[in-house]
C-alpha atoms as a PDB file:
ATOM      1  CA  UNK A   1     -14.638  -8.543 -45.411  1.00  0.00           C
ATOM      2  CA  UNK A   2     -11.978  -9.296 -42.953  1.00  0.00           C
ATOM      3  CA  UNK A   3     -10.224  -5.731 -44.333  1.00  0.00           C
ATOM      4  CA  UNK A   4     -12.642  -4.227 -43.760  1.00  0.00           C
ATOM      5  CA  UNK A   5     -13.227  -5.116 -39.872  1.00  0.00           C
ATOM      6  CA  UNK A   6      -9.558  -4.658 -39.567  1.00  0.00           C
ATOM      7  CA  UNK A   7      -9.692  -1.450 -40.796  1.00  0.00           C
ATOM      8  CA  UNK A   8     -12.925  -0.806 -38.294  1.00  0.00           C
ATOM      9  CA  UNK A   9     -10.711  -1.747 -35.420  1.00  0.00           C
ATOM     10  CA  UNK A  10      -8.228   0.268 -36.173  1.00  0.00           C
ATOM     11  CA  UNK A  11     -10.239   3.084 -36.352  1.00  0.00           C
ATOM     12  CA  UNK A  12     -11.562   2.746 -33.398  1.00  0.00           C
ATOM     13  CA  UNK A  13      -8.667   2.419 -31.163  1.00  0.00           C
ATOM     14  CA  UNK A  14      -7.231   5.142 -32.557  1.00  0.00           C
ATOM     15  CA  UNK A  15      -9.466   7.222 -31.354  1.00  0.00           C
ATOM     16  CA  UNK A  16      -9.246   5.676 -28.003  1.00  0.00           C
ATOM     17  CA  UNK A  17      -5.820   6.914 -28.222  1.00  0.00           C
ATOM     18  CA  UNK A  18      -6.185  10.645 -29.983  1.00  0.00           C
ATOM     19  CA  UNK A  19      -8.584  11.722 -26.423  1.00  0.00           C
ATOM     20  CA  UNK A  20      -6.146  14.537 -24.261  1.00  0.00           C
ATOM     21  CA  UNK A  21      -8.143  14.313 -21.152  1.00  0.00           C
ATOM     22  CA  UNK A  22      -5.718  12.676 -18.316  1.00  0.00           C
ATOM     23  CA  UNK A  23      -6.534  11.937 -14.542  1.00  0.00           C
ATOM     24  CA  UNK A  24      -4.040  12.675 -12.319  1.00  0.00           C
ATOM     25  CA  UNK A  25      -3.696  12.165  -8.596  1.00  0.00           C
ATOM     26  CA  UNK A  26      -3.058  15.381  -6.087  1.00  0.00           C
ATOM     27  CA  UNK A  27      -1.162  15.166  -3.018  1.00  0.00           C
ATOM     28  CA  UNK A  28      -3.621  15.441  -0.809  1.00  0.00           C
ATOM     29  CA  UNK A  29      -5.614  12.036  -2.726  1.00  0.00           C
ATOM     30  CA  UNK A  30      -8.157  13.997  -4.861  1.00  0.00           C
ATOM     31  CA  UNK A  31      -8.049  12.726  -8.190  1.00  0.00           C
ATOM     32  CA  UNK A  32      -8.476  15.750 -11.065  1.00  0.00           C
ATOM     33  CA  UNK A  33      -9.548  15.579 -14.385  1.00  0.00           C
ATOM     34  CA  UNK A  34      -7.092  17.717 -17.206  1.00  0.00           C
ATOM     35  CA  UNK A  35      -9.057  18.286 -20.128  1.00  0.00           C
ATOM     36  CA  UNK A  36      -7.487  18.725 -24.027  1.00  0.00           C
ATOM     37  CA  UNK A  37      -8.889  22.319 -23.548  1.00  0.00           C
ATOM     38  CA  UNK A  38      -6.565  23.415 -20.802  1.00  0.00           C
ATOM     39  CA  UNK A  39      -8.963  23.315 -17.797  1.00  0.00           C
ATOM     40  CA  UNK A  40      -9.520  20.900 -15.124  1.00  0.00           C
ATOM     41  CA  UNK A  41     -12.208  20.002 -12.542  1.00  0.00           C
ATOM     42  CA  UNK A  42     -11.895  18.144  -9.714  1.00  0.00           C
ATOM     43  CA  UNK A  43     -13.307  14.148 -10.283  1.00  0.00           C
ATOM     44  CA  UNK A  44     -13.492  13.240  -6.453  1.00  0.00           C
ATOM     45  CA  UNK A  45     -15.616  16.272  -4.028  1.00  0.00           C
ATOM     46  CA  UNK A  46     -12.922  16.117  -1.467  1.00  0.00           C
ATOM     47  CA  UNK A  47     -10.082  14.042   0.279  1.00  0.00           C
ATOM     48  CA  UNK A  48     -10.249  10.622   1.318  1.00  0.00           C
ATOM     49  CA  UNK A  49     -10.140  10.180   4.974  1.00  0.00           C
ATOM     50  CA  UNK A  50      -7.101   8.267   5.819  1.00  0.00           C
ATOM     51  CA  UNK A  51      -7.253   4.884   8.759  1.00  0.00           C
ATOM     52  CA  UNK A  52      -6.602   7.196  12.117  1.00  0.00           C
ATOM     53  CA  UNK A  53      -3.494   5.062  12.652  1.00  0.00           C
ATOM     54  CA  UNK A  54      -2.099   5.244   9.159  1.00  0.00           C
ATOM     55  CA  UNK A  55      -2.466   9.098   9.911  1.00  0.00           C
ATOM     56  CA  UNK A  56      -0.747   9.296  13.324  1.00  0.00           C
ATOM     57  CA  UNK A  57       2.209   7.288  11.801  1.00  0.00           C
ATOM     58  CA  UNK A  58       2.315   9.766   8.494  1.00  0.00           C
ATOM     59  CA  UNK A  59       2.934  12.759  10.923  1.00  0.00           C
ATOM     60  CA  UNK A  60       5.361  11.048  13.280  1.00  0.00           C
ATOM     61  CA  UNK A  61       7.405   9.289   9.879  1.00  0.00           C
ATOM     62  CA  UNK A  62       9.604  11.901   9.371  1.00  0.00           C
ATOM     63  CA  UNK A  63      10.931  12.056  13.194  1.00  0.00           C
ATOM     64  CA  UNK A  64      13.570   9.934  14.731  1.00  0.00           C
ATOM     65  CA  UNK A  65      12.207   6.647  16.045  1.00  0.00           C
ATOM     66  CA  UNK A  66       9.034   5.234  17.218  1.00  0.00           C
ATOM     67  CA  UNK A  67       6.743   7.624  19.287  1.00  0.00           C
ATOM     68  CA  UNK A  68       4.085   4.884  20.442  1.00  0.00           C
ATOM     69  CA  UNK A  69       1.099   5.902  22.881  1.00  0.00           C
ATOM     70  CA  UNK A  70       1.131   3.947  25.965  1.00  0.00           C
ATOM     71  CA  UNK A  71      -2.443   3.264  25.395  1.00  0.00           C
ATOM     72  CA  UNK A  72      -1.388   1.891  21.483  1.00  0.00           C
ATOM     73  CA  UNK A  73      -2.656  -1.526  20.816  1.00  0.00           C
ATOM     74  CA  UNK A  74      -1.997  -3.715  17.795  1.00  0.00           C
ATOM     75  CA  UNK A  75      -4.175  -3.322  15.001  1.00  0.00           C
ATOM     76  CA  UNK A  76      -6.332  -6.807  14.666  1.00  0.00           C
ATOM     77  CA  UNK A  77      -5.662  -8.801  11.517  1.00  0.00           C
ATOM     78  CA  UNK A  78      -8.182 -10.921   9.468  1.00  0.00           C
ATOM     79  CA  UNK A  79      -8.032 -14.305  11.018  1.00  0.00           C
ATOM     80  CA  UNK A  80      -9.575 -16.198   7.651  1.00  0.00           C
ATOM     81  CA  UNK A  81      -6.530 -14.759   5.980  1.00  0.00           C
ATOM     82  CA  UNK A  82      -3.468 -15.524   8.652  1.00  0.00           C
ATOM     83  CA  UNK A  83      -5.225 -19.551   8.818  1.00  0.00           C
ATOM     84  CA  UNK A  84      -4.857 -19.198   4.977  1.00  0.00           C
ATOM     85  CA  UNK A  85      -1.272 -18.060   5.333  1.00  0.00           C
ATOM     86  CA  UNK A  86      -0.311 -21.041   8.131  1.00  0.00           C
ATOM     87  CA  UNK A  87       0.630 -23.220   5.089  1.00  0.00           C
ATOM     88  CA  UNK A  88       3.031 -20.566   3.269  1.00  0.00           C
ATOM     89  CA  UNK A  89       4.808 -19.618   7.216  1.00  0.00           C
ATOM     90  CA  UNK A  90       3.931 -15.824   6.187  1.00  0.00           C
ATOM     91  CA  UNK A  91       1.742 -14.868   9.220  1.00  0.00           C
ATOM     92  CA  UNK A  92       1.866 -11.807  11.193  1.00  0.00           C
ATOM     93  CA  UNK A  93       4.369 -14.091  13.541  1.00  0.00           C
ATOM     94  CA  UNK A  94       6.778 -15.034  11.084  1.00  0.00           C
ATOM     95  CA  UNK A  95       6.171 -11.422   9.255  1.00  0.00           C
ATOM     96  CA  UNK A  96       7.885 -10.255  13.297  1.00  0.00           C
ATOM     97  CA  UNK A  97      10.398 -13.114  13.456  1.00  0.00           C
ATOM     98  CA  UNK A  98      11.920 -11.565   9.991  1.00  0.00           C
ATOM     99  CA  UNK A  99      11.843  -8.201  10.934  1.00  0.00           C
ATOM    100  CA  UNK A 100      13.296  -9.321  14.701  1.00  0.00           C
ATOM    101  CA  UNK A 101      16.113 -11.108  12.528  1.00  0.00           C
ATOM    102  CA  UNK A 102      16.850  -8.232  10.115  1.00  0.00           C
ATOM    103  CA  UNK A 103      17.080  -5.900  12.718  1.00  0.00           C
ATOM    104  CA  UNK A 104      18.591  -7.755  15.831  1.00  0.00           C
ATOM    105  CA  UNK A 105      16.055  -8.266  18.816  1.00  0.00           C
ATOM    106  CA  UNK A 106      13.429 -10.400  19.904  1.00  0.00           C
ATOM    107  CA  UNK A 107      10.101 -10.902  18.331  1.00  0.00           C
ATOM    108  CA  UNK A 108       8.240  -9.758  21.435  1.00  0.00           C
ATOM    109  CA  UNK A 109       9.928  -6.019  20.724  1.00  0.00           C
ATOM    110  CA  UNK A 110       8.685  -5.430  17.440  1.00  0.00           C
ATOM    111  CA  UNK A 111       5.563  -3.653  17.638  1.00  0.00           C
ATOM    112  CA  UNK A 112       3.074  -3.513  14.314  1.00  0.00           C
ATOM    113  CA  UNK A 113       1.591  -0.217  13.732  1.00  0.00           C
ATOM    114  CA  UNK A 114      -0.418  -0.333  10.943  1.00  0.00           C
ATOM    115  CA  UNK A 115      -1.081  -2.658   7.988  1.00  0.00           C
ATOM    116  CA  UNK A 116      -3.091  -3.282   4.714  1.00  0.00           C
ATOM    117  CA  UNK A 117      -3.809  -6.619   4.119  1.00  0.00           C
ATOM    118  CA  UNK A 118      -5.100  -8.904   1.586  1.00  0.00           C
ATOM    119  CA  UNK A 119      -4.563 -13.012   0.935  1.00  0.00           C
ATOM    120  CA  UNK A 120      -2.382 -12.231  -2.093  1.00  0.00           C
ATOM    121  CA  UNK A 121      -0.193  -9.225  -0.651  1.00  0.00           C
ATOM    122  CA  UNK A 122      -0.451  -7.284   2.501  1.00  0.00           C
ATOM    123  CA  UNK A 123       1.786  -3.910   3.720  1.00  0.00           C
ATOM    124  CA  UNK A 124       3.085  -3.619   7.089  1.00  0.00           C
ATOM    125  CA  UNK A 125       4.649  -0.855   8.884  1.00  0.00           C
ATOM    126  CA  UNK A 126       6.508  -2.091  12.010  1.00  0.00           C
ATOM    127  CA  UNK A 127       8.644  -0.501  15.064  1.00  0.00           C
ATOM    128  CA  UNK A 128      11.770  -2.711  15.786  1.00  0.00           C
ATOM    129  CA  UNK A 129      14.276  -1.075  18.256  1.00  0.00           C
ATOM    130  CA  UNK A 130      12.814   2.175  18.161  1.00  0.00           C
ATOM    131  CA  UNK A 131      13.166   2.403  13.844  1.00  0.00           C
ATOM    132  CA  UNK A 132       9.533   2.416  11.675  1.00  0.00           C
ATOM    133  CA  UNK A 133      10.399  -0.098   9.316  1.00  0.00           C
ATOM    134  CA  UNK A 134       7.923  -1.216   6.022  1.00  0.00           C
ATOM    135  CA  UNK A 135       7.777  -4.656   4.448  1.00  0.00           C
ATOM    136  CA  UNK A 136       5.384  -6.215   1.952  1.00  0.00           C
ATOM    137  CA  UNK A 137       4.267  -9.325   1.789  1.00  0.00           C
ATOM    138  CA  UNK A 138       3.609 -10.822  -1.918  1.00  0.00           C
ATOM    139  CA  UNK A 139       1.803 -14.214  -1.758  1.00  0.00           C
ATOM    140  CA  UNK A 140       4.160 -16.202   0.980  1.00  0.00           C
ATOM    141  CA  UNK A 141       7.626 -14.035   0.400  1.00  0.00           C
ATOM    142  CA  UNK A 142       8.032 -11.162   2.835  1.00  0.00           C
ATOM    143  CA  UNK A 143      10.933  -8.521   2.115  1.00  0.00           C
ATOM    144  CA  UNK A 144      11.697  -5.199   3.299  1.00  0.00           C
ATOM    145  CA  UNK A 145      10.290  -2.564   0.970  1.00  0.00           C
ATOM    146  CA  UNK A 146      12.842  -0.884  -1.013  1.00  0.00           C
ATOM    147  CA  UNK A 147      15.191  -3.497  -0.906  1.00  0.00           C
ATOM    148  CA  UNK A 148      15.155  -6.210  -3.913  1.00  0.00           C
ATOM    149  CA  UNK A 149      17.315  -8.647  -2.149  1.00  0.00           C
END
């Protein structure tokens, strides 16, 4: 009997494992579908739309410095989760003092462009004496993305 079920399971994760067809991402977001047969069809109708300040900093990235509006204001953050992070010192204040540290200058001069936030981990892209700097934020540590330590 249990041989038997053993040999069931097998069988069927195998042929989990002998299907072709793989998803893959495209530049632009769309996610396509590559089938065993050598064609493909598009799984998401078109683009996702990107956060209009996620998109102004994409097109400006590449370019020397910060190119802020004058009109730019901070994005607003989730105030359930920065009273949650109080406790761990890994609000969007002490998020500033490190990147004001790392980089040299006062708190009140780093400017926070754009972020994706979550109580567990959050992204943040920031402008600190005219550089775009990213860090990440994973539970209460905060470190400068790309760098380990």
């Amino acid at each position: 009997m249990k041989t038997s079920i053993f040999i069931f399971l097998f069988t069927i994760s195998f042929m989990g494992f002998a299907q072709n067809n793989h998803i893959v991402k495209t530049e632009d977001g769309r996610r396509v579908l590559l089938k065993a047969d050598f064609t493909w069809e598009y799984i998401d109708a078109k683009a996702p739309e990107q956060n209009a300040i996620e998109a102004a900093v994409a097109k400006t990235e590449n370019t020397e410095g910060c190119q802020i509006a004058a009109d730019f204001e901070e994005p607003k953050l989730n105030s359930k989760i920065q009273n949650q992070l109080k406790k761990g010192r890994a609000t969007i204040d002490h998020v500033k003092e490190k990147v004001a540290s790392d980089y040299e200058c006062q708190a009140s001069e780093v400017i926070l462009l754009w972020v994706k936030e979550q109580k567990s981990k959050a992204v943040y892209m920031f402008c600190a004496k005219g550089t775009k700097v990213k860090y990440k934020r994973v539970g209460n540590s905060i470190i400068e993305t790309g760098k380990f330590f």
